[in-house]
N, C-alpha and C. Protein backbone atom coordinates (compact mmCIF):
# COMPACT_ATOMS: atom_id res chain seq x y z
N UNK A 1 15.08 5.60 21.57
CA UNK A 1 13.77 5.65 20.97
C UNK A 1 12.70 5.33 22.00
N UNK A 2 11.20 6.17 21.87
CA UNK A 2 10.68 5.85 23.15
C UNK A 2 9.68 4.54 22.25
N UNK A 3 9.50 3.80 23.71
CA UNK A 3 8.39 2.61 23.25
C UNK A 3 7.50 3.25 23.52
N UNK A 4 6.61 2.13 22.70
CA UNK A 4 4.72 2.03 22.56
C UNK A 4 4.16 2.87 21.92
N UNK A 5 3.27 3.20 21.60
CA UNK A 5 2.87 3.45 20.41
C UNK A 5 2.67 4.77 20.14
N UNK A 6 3.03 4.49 18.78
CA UNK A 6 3.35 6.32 18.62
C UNK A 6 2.04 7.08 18.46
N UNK A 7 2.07 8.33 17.55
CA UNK A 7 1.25 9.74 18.09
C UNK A 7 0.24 9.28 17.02
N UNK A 8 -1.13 9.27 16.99
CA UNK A 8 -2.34 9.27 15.76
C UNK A 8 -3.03 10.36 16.18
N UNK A 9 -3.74 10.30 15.00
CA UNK A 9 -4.78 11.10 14.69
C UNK A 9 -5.21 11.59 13.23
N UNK A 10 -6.07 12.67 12.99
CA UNK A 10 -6.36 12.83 11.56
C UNK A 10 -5.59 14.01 11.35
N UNK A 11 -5.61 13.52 9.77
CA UNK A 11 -4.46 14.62 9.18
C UNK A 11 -5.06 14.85 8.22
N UNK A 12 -4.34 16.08 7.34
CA UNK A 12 -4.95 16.34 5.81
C UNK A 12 -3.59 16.06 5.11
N UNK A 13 -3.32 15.08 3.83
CA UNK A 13 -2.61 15.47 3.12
C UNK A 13 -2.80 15.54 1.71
N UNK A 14 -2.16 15.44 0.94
CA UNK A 14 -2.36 15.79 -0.88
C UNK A 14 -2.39 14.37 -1.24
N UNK A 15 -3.41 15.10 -1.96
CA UNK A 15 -3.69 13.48 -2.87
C UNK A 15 -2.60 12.55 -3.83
N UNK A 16 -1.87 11.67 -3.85
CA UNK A 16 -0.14 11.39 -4.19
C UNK A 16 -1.15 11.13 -6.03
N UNK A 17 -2.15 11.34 -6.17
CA UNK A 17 -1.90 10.88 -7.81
C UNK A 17 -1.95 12.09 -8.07
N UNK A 18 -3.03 13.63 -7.78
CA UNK A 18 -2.85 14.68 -8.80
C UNK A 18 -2.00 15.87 -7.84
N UNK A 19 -2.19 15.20 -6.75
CA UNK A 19 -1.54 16.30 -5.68
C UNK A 19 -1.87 17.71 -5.68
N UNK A 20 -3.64 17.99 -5.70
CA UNK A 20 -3.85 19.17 -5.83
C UNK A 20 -4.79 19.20 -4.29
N UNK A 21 -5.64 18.18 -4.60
CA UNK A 21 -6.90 18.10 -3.35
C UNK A 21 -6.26 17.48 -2.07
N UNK A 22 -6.56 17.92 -0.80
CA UNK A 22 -6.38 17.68 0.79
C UNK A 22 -7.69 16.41 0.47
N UNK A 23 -6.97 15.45 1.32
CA UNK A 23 -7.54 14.19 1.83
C UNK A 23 -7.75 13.83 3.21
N UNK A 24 -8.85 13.83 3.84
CA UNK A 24 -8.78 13.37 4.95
C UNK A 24 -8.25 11.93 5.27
N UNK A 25 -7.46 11.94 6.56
CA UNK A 25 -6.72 10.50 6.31
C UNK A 25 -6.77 10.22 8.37
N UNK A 26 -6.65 9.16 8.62
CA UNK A 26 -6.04 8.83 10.17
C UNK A 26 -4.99 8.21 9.62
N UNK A 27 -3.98 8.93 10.77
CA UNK A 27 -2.65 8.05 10.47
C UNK A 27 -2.10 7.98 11.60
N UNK A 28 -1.16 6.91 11.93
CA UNK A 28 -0.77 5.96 13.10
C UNK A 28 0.85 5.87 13.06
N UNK A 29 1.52 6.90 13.62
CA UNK A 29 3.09 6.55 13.39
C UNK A 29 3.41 5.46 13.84
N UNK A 30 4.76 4.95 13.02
CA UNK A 30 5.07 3.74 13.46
C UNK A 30 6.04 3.75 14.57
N UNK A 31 5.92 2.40 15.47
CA UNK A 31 6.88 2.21 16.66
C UNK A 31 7.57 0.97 16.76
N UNK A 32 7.98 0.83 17.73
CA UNK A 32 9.04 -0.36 18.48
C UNK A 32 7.91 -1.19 19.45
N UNK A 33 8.00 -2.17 19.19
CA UNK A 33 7.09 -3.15 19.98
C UNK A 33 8.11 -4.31 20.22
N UNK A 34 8.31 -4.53 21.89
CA UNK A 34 8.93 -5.49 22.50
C UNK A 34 8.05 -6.71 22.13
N UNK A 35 9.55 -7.85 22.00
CA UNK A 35 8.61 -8.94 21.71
C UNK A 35 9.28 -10.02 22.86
N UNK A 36 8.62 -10.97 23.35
CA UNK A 36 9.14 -11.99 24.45
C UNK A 36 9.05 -13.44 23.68
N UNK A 37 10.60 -13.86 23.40
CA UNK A 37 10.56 -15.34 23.29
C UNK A 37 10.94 -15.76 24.23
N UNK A 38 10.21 -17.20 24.58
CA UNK A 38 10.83 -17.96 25.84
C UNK A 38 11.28 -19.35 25.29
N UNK A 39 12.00 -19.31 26.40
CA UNK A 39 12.75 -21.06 26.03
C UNK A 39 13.20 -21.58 27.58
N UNK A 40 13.04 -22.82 27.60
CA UNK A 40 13.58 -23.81 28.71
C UNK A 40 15.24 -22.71 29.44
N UNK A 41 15.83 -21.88 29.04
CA UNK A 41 17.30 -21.45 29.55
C UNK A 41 16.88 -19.82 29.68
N UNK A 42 15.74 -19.49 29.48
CA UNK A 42 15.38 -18.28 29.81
C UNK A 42 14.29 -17.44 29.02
N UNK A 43 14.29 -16.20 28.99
CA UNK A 43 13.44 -15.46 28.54
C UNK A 43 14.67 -14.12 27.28
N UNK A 44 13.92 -14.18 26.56
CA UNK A 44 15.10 -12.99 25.55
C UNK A 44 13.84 -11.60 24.50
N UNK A 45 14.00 -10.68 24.73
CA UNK A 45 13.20 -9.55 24.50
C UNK A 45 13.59 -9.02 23.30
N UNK A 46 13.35 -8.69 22.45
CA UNK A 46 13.94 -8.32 21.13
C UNK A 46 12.69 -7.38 20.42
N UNK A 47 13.20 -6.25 19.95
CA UNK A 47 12.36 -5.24 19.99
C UNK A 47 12.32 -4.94 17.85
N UNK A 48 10.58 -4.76 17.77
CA UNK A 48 10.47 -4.97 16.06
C UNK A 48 9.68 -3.50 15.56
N UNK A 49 10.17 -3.40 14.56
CA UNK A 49 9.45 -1.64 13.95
C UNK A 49 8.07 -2.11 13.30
N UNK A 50 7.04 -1.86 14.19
CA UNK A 50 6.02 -1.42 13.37
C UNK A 50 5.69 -0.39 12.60
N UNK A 51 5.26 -0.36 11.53
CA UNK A 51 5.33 0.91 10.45
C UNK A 51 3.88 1.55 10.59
N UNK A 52 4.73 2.86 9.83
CA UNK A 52 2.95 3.82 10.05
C UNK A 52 2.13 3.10 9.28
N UNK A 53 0.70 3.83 9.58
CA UNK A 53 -0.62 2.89 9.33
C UNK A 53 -1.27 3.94 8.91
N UNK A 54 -1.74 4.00 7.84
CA UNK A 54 -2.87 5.20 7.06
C UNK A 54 -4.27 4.91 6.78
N UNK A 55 -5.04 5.11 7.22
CA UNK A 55 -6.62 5.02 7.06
C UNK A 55 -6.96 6.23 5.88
N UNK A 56 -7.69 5.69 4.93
CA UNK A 56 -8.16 7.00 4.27
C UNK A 56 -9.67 7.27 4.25
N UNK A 57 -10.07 8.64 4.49
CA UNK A 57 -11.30 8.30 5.29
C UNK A 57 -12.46 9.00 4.35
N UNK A 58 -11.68 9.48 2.93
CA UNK A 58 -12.57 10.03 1.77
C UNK A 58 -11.61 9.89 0.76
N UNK A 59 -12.79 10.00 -0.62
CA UNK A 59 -11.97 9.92 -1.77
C UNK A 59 -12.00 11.27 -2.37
N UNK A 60 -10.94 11.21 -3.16
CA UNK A 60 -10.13 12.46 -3.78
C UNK A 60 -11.29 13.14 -4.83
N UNK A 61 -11.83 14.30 -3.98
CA UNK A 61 -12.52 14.85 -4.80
C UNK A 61 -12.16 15.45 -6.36
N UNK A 62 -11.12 15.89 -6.50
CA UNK A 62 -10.51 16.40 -7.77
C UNK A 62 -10.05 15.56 -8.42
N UNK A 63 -9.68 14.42 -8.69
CA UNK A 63 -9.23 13.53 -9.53
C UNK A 63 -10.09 12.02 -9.70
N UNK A 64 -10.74 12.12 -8.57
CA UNK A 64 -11.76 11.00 -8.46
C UNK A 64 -10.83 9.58 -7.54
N UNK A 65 -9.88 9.17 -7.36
CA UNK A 65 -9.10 8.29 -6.71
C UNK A 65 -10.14 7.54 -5.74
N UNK A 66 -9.81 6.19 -5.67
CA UNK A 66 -10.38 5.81 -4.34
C UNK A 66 -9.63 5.68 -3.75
N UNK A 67 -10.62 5.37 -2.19
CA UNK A 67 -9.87 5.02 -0.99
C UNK A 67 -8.54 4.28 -0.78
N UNK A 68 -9.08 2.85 -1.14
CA UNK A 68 -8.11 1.87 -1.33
C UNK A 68 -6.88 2.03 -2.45
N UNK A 69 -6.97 3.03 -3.43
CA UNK A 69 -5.88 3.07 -4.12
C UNK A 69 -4.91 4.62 -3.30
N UNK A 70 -5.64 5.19 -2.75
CA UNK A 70 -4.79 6.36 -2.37
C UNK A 70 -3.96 5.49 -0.85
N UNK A 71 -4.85 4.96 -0.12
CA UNK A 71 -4.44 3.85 1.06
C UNK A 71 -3.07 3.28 0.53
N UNK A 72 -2.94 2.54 -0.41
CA UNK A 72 -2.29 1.75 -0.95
C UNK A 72 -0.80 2.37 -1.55
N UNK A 73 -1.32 3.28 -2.42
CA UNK A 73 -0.15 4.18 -2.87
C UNK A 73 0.52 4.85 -1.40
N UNK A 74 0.19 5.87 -0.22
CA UNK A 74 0.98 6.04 0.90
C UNK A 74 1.71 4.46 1.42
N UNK A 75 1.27 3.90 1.63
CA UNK A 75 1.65 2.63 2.07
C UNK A 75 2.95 1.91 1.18
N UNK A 76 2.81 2.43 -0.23
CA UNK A 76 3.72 1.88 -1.19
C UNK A 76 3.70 0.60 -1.85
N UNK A 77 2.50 0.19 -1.77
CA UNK A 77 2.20 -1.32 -2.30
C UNK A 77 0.90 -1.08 -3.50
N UNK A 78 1.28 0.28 -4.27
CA UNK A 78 0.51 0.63 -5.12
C UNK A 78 1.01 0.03 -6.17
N UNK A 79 0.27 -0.77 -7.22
CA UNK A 79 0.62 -1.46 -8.66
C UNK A 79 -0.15 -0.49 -9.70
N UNK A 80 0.07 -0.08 -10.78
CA UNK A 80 -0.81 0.34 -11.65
C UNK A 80 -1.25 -0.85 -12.33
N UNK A 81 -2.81 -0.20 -12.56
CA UNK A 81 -3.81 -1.32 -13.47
C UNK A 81 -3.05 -1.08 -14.58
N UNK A 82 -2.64 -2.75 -15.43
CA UNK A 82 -2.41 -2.56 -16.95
C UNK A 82 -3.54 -3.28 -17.57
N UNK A 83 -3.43 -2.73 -18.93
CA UNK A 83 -4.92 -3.29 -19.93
C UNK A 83 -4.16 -4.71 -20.57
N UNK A 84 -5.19 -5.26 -21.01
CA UNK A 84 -4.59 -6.65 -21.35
C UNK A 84 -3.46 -6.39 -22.58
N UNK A 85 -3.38 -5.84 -23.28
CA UNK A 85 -2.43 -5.26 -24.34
C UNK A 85 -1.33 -5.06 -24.28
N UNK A 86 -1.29 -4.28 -22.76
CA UNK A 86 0.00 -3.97 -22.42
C UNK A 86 0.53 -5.36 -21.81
N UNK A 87 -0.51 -6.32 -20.92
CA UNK A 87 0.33 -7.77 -20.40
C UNK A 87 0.50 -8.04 -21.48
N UNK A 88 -0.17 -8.56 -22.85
CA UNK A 88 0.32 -8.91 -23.87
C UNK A 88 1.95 -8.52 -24.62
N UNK A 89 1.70 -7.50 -24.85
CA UNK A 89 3.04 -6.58 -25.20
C UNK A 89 4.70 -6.86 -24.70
N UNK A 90 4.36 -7.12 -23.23
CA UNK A 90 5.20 -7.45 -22.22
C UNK A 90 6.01 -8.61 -22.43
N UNK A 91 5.11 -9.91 -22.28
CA UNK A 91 5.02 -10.98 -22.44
C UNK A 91 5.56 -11.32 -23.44
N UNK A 92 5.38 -10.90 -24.86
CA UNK A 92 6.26 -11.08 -26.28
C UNK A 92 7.78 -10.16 -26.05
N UNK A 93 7.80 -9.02 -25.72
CA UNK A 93 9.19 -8.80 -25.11
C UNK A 93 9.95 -9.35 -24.64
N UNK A 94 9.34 -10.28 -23.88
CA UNK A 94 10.19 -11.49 -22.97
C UNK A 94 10.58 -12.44 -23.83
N UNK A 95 9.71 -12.50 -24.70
CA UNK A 95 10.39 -13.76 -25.88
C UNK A 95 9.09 -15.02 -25.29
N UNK A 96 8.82 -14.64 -24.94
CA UNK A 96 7.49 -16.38 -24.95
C UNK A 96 6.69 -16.46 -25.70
N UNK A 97 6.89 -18.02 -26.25
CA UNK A 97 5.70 -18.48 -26.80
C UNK A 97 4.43 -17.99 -26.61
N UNK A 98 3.61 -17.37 -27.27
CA UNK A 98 2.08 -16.93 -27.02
C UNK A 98 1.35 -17.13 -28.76
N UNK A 99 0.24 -17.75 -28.08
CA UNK A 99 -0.72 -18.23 -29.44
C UNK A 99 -2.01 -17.66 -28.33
N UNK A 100 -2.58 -16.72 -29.54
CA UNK A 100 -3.89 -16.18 -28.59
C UNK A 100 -4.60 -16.10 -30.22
N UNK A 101 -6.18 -17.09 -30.05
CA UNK A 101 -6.86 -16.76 -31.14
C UNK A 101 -8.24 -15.70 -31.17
N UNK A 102 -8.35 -15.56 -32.18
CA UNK A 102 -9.28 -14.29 -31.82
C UNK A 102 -10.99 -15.08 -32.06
N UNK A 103 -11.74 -14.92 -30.94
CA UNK A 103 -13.22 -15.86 -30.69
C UNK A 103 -14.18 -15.15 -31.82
N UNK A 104 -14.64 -16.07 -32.78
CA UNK A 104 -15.97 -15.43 -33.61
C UNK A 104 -16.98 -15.48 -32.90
N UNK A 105 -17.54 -14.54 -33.17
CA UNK A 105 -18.90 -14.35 -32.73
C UNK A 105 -19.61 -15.42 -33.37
N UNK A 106 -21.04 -15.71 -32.56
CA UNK A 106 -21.79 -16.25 -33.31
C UNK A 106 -23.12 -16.15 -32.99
């Protein structure tokens, strides 16, 4: 595998929620980066995978998406928003105690 850092630049790809619209994106393949620990009996080199890196540099005209959620979803650390109903819902599935009263107006 070669070291240092791999190939960037801008790319177009499909938008991962409707996958119809091209997104402009910078993206940063990932590489091998030597690392140096030292100690009193010597020196020892041990080599770690940095992962690709995606910049998104517009939002998804056809579906409306933002940045940070299309960023997020390539990356894979995308959560979907749930409405409180559904945490609710969940939560009694599990079997827990829940007392939620409902606030009068006044």
């Amino acid at each position: 595998m070669p070291e240092g850092l791999g190939r960037k630049g801008e790319i177009f790809v499909d938008c991962p929620f409707c996958e119809k619209a091209k997104i402009k994106v910078f993206h940063k393949e990932g590489y091998y980066q030597a690392r140096v620990s030292r100690i009193s009996a010597g020196a020892k080199t041990t080599r770690h995978w940095v992962p690709d890196q995606y910049m998104v540099l517009e939002d998804c005209p056809n579906c409306g998406a933002k940045k940070k959620d299309i960023e997020a979803m390539l990356e894979g650390r995308y959560q979907k928003k749930r409405s409180r109903e559904e945490i609710i819902e969940r939560l009694k599935k599990r079997g827990l105690p829940l007392v939620f009263e409902k606030r009068e107006k006044r």
